[in-house]
Protein backbone atom coordinates (compact mmCIF):
# COMPACT_ATOMS: atom_id res chain seq x y z
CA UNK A 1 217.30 47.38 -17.40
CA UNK A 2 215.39 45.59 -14.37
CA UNK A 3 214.08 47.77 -11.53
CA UNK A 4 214.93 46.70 -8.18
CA UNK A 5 211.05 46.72 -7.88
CA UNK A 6 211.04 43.85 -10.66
CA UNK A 7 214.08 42.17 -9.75
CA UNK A 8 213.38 41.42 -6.22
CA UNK A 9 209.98 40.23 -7.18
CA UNK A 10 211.74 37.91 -10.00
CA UNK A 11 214.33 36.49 -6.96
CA UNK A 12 211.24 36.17 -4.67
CA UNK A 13 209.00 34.41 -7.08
CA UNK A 14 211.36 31.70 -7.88
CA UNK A 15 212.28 31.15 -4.10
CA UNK A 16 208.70 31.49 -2.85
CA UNK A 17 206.73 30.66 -5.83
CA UNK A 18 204.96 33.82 -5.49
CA UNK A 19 203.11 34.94 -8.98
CA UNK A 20 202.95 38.77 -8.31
CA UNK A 21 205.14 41.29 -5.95
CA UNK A 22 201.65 42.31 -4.32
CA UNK A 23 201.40 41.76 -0.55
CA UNK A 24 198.01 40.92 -1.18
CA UNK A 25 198.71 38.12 -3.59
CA UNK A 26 201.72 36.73 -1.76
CA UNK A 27 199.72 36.36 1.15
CA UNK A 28 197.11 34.98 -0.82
CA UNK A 29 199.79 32.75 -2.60
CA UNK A 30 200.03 31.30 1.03
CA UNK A 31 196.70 31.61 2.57
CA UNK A 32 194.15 32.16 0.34
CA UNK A 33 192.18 28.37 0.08
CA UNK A 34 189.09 27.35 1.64
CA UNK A 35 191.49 24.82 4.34
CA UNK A 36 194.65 26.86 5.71
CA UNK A 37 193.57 29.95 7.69
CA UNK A 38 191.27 27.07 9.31
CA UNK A 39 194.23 24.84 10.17
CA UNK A 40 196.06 28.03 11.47
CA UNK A 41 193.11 28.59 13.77
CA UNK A 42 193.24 25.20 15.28
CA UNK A 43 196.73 26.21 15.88
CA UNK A 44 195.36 28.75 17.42
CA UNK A 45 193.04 26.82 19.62
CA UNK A 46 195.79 24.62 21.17
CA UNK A 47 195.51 21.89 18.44
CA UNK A 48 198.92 20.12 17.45
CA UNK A 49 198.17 16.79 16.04
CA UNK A 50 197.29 15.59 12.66
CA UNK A 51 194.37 13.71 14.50
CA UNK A 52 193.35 17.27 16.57
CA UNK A 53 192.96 18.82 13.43
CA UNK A 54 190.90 15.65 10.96
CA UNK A 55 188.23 16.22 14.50
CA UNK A 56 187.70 19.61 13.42
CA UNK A 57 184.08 20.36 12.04
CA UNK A 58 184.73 21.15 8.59
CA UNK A 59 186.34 18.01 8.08
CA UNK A 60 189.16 18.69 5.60
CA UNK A 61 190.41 15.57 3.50
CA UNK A 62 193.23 14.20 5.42
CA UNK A 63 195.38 14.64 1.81
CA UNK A 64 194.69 18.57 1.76
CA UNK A 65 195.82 18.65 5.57
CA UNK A 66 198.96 16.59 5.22
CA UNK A 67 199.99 19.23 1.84
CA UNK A 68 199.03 22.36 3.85
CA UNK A 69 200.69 21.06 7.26
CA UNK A 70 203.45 20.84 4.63
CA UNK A 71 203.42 23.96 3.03
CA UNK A 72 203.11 25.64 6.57
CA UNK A 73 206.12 24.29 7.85
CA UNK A 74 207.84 25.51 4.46
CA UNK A 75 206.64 29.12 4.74
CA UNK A 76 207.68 29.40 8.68
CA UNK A 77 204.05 29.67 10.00
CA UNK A 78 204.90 26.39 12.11
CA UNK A 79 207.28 23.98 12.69
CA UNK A 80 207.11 20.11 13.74
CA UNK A 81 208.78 18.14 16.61
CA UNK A 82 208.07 14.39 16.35
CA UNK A 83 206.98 12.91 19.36
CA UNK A 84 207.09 9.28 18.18
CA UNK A 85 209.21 7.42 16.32
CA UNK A 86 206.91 4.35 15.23
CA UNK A 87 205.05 4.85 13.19
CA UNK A 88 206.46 8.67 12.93
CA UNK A 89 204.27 11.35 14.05
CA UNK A 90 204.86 14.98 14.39
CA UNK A 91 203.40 17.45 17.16
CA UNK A 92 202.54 21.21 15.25
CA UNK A 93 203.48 24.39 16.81
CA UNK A 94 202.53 27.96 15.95
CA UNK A 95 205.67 30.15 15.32
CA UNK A 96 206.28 33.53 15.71
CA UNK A 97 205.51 34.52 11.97
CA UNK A 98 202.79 32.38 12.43
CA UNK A 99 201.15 34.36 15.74
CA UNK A 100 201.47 37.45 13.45
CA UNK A 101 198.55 36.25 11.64
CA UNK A 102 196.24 36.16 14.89
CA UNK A 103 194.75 39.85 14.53
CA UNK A 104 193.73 38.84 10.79
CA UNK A 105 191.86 35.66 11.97
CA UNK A 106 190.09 37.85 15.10
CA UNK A 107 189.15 40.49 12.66
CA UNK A 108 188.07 37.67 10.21
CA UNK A 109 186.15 35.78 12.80
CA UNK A 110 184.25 39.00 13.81
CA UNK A 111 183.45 39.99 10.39
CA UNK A 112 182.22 36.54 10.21
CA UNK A 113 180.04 36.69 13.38
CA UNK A 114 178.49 39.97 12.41
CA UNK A 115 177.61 39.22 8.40
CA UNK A 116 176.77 35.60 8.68
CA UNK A 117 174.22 35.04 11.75
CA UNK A 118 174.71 31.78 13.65
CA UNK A 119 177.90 31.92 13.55
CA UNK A 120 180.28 31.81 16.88
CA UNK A 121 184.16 32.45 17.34
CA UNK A 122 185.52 29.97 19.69
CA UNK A 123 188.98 31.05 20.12
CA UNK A 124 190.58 33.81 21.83
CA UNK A 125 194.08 35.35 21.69
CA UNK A 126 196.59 33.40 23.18
């Protein structure tokens, strides 16, 4: 017989797509590539269109944006509005779920400043 432990990790894996009932993983499951806590920080920074965030420095391939715009949307770290109809374009806004992530990104950002020299956060809690 299943555990609760293992059941509501096999319900949550096939709703989520999550491989392991880890916190670590999930978030990782969600987070964890080299282009979506960046996109979440130009959230941060008052960025909300697609063309806001292809001007950012790293330059991420307009394909990987559009997927993890996507997959943003689908976990409930943003949500769209469209503010034009043609051709269609959609306006990005932080949600709540999604400002729960802004300690993790400060305390990122400063780990960054102080191990990697040169670098600079630019963004401060909103």
């Amino acid at each position: 017989m299943k555990s609760n432990v293992a059941r509501n990790a096999s319900s949550t894996k096939s709703k989520r797509g999550l491989r392991s009932p880890c916190p670590v993983a999930a978030a990782l499951d969600v987070l964890g590539d080299r282009w979506t806590l960046l996109v979440l920080r130009d959230l941060f920074w008052g960025k909300s269109r697609y063309g806001e965030f292809t001007a950012s420095p790293e330059g991420i391939p307009t394909n990987i944006l559009a997927d993890r715009l996507v997959r943003l949307e689908e976990c409930g770290l943003l949500s769209s509005t469209p503010y034009q109809d043609n051709p269609p374009r959609l306006e990005y806004k932080i949600t709540k779920k999604g400002r729960e992530l802004l300690p993790t990104l400060l305390a990122l950002a400063k780990w960054g400043e102080k191990h990697f020299p040169g670098t600079k956060a630019h963004f401060k809690a909103p």
